[in-house]
Protein backbone atom coordinates (compact mmCIF):
# COMPACT_ATOMS: atom_id res chain seq x y z
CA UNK A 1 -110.99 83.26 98.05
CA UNK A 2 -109.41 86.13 96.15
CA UNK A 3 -106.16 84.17 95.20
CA UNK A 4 -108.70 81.54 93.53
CA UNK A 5 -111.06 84.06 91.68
CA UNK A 6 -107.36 85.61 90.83
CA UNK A 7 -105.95 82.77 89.57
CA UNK A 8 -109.25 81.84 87.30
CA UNK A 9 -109.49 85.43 85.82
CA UNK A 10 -106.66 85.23 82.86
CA UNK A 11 -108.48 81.74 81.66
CA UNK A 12 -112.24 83.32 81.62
CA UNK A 13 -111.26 86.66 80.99
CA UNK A 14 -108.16 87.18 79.29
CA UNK A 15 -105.91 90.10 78.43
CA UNK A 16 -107.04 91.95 74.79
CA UNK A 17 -104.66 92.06 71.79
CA UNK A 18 -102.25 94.93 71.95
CA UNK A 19 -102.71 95.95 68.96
CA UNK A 20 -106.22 96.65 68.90
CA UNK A 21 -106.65 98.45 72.59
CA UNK A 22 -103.84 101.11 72.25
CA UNK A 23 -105.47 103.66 71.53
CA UNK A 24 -107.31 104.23 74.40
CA UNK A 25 -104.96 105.23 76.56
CA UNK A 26 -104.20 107.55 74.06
CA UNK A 27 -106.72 110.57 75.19
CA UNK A 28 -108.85 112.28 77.97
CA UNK A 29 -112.37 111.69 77.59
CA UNK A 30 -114.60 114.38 78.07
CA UNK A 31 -117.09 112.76 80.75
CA UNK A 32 -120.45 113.58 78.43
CA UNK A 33 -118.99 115.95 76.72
CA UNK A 34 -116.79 119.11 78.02
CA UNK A 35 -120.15 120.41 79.77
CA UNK A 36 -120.28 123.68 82.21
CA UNK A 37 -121.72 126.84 82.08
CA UNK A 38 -124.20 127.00 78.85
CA UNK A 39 -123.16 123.87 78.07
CA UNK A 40 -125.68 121.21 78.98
CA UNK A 41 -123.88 117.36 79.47
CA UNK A 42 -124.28 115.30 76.47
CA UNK A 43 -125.27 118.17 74.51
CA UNK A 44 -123.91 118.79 70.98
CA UNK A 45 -122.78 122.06 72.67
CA UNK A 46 -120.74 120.20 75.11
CA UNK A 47 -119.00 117.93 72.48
CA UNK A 48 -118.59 120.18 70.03
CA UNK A 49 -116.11 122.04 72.45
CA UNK A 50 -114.60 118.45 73.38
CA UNK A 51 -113.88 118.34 70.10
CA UNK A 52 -112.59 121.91 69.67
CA UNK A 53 -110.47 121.05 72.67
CA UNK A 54 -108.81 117.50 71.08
CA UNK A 55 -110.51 115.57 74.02
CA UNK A 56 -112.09 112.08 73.94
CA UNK A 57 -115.48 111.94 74.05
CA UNK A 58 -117.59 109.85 76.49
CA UNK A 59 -121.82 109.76 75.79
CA UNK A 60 -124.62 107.95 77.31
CA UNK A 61 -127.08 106.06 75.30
CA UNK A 62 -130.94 105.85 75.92
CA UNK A 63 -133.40 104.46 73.60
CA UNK A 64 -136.50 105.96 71.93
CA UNK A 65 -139.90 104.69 72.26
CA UNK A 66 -139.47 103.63 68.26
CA UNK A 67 -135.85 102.25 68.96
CA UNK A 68 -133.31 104.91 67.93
CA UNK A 69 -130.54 105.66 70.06
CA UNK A 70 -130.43 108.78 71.69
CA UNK A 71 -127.63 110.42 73.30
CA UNK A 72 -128.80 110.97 77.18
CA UNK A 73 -127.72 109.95 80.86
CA UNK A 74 -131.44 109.85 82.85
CA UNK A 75 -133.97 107.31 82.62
CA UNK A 76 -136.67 110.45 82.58
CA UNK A 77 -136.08 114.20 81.37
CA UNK A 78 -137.05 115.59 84.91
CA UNK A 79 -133.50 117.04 85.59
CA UNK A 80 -132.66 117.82 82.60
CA UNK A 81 -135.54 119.19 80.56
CA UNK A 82 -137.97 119.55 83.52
CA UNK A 83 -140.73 116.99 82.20
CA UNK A 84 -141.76 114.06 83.87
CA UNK A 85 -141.77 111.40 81.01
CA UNK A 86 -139.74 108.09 80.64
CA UNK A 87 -136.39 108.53 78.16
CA UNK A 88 -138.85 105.85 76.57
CA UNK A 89 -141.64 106.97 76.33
CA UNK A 90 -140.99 109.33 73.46
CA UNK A 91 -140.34 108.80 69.71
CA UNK A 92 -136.67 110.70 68.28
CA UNK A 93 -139.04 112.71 67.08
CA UNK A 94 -140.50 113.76 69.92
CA UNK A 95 -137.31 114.00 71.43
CA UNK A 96 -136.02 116.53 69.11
CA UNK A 97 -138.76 119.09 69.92
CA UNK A 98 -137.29 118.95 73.60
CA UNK A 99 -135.50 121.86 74.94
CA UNK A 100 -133.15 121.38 78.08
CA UNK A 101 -133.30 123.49 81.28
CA UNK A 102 -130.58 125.35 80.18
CA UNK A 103 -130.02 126.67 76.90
CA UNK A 104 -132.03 125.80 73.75
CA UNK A 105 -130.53 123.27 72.17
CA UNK A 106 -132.81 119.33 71.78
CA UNK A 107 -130.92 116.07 72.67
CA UNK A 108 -128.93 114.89 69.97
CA UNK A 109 -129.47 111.33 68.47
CA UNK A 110 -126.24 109.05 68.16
CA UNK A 111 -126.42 109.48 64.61
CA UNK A 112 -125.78 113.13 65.24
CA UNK A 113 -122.56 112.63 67.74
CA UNK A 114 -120.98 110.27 64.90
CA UNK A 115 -121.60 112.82 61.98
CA UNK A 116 -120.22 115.86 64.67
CA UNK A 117 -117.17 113.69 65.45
CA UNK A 118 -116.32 112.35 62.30
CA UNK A 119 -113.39 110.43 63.39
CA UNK A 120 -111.71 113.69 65.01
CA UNK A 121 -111.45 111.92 67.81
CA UNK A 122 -112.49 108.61 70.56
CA UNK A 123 -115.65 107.82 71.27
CA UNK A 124 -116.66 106.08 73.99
CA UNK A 125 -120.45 105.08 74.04
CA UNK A 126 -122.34 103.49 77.00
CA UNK A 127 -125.60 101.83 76.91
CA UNK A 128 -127.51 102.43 79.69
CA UNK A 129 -129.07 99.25 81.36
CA UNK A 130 -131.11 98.21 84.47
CA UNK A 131 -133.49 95.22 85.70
CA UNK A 132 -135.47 93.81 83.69
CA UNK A 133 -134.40 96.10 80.43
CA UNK A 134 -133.73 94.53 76.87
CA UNK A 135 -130.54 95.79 76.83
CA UNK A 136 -129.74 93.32 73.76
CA UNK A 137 -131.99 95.19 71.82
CA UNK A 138 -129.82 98.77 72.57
CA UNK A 139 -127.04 96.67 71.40
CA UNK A 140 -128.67 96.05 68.29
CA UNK A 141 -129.88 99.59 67.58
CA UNK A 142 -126.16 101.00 68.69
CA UNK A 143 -124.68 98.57 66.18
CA UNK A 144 -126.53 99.70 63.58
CA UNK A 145 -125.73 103.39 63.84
CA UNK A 146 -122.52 102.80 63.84
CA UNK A 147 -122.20 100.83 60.61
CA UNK A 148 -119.57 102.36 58.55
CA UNK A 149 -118.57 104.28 61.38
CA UNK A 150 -114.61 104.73 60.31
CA UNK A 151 -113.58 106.35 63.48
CA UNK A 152 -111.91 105.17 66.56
CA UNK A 153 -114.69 104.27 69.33
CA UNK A 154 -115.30 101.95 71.96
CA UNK A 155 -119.18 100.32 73.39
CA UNK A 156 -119.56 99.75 77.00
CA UNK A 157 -122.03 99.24 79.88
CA UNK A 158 -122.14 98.45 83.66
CA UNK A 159 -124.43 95.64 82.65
CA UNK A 160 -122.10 92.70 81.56
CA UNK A 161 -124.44 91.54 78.91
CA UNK A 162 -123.62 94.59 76.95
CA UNK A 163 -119.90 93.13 76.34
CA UNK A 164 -120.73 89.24 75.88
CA UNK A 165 -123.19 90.50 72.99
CA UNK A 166 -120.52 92.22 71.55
CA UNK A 167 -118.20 89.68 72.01
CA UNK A 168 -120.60 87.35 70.04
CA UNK A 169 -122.57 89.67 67.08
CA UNK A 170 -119.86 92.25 66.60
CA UNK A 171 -116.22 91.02 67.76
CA UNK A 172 -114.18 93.63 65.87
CA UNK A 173 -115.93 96.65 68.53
CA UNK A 174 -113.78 97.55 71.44
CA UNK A 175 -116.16 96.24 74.36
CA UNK A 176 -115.53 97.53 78.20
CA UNK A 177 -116.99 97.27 81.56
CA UNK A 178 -118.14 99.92 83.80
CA UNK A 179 -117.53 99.01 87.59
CA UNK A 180 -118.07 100.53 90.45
CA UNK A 181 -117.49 99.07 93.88
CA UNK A 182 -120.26 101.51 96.14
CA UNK A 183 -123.61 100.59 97.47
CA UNK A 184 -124.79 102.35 94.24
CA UNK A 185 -123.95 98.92 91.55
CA UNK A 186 -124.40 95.49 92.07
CA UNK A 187 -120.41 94.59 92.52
CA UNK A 188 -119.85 95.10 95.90
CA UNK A 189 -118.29 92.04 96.55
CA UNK A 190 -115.08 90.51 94.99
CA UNK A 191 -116.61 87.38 94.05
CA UNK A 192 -119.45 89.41 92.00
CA UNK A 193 -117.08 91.74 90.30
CA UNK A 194 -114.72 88.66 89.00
CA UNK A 195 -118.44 87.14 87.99
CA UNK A 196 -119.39 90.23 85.97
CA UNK A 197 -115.60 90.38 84.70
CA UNK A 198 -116.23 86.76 82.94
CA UNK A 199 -119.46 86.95 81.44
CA UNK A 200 -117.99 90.22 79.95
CA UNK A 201 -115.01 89.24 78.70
CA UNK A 202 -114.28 93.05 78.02
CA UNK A 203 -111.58 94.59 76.04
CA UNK A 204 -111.02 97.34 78.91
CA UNK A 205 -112.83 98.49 81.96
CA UNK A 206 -113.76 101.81 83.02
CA UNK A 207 -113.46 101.58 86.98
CA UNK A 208 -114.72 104.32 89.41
CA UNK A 209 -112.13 106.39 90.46
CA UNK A 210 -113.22 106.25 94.16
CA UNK A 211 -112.25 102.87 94.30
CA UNK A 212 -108.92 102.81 93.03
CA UNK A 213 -106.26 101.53 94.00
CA UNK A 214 -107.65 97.92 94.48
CA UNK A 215 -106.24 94.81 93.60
CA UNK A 216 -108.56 93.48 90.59
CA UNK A 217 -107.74 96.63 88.72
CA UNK A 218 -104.28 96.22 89.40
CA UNK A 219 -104.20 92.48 88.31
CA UNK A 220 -106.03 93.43 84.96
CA UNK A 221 -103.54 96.00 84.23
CA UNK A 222 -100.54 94.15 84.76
CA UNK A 223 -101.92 91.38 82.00
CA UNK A 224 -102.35 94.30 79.76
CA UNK A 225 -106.18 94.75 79.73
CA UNK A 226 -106.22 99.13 79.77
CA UNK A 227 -108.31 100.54 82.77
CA UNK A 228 -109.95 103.83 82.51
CA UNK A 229 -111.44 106.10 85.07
CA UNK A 230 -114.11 108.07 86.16
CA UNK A 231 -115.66 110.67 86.99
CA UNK A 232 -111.78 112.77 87.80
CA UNK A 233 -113.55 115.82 88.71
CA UNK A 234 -110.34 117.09 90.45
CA UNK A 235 -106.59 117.89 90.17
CA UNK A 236 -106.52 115.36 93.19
CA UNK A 237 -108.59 112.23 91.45
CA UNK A 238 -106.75 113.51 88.54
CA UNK A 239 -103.40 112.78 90.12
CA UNK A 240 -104.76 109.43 91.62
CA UNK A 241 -106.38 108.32 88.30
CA UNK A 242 -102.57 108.81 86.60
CA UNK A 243 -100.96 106.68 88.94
CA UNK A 244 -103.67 104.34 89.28
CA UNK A 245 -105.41 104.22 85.92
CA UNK A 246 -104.52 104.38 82.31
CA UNK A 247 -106.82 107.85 80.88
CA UNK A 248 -109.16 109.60 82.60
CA UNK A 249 -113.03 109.98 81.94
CA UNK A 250 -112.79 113.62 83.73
CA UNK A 251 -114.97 116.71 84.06
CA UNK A 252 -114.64 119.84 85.46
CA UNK A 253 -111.39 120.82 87.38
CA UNK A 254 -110.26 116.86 86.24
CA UNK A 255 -109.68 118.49 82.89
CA UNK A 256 -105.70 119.04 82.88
């Protein structure tokens, strides 16, 4: 069965152009920033000092209740800002009043990250998805804030839609997969992570570190499609993700 899904792989998901992929091997990403210690994940304080640092930048992207993309991991603010609401069940607006647990800073909308960033250095943006979510819509809205957007960056998801949108409304964005291969996704079995690799088509995947080495990574690297990593939150995953992987998405002691 593998040899077959294998063998169909290059024809329904084939390797990206060269050209256009290099640079994302090219960095470290700060997994939602460079957080820690005052430093809340996907805070402005956390990528400001991934920027200050020359890092890549990894972000999460919830929506609004009126559609604007904000940068955030959760579907609620519970851990984070120690409310009970839905991510979407408040306006930007609203949002901005927000204070996390720690420190006093208000999420950030993506609009913010870009005009922090400025091209200094990669993005890599994630829409968050689930059952039953209209995850074509936080394409749409993602797209939009990044019009004009002159600086490297990349758009990916776990959810496979996320990439075949791309593929068809905005072909000239860097589109990835996020896999994982734990009870935790919905790709625990080969023959449904070679079915989310083809409806994705994606320029790259982003492949949890816990589950490399494996063989699909390893087939999709030597046709030239660039695998990234996550979360290397060690020197060890750091030194797996190396051999195994072509940049990290690290926090923590993963930061070299």
């Amino acid at each position: 069965m593998r040899s077959l899904l294998s063998k169909l792989d290059p024809i329904l998901a084939p390797p990206p152009d060269p050209a256009r992929v290099g640079w994302l091997t090219s960095a470290t990403y700060a997994h939602r920033g460079l957080h820690g210690r005052g430093k809340v994940e996907n805070s402005a304080a956390a990528f400001r000092a991934a920027i200050t640092a020359g890092m890549g930048i990894e972000c999460d992207i919830q929506r609004s209740a009126d559609d604007v993309p904000m940068v955030f991991h959760d579907w609620d603010f519970a851990r984070l800002v120690g409310r009970p609401d839905k991510a979407a069940s408040l306006t930007a607006a609203e949002w901005r009043k927000l204070s996390y647990l720690e420190g006093e800073e208000a999420p950030i909308a993506l609009v913010d990250l870009l005009a922090a960033v400025d091209a200094k250095v990669p993005l890599l943006i994630e829409i968050k998805s689930r059952r039953g979510y209209d995850v074509e819509r936080s394409c749409e809205v993602v797209m939009d804030a990044l019009a004009g957007y002159r600086g490297r960056h990349a758009v990916m998801s776990f959810d496979p839609r996320v990439s075949r949108w791309l593929r068809k409304h905005s072909p000239q964005t860097l589109r990835g997969l996020v896999m994982r291969e734990d009870d935790r996704g919905y790709t625990q079995q080969a023959w449904q992570r070679h079915l989310a690799l083809w409806i994705a088509r994606p320029d790259f995947l982003a492949y949890h570190i816990h589950a490399l080495p494996n063989p699909l990574v390893g087939d999709v690297r030597d046709r030239g499609m660039p695998v990234l990593t996550w979360t290397v939150d060690t020197p060890d995953l750091l030194a797996r993700a190396n051999r195994y992987a072509d940049a990290p998405i690290a926090e923590g002691a993963g930061v070299a």
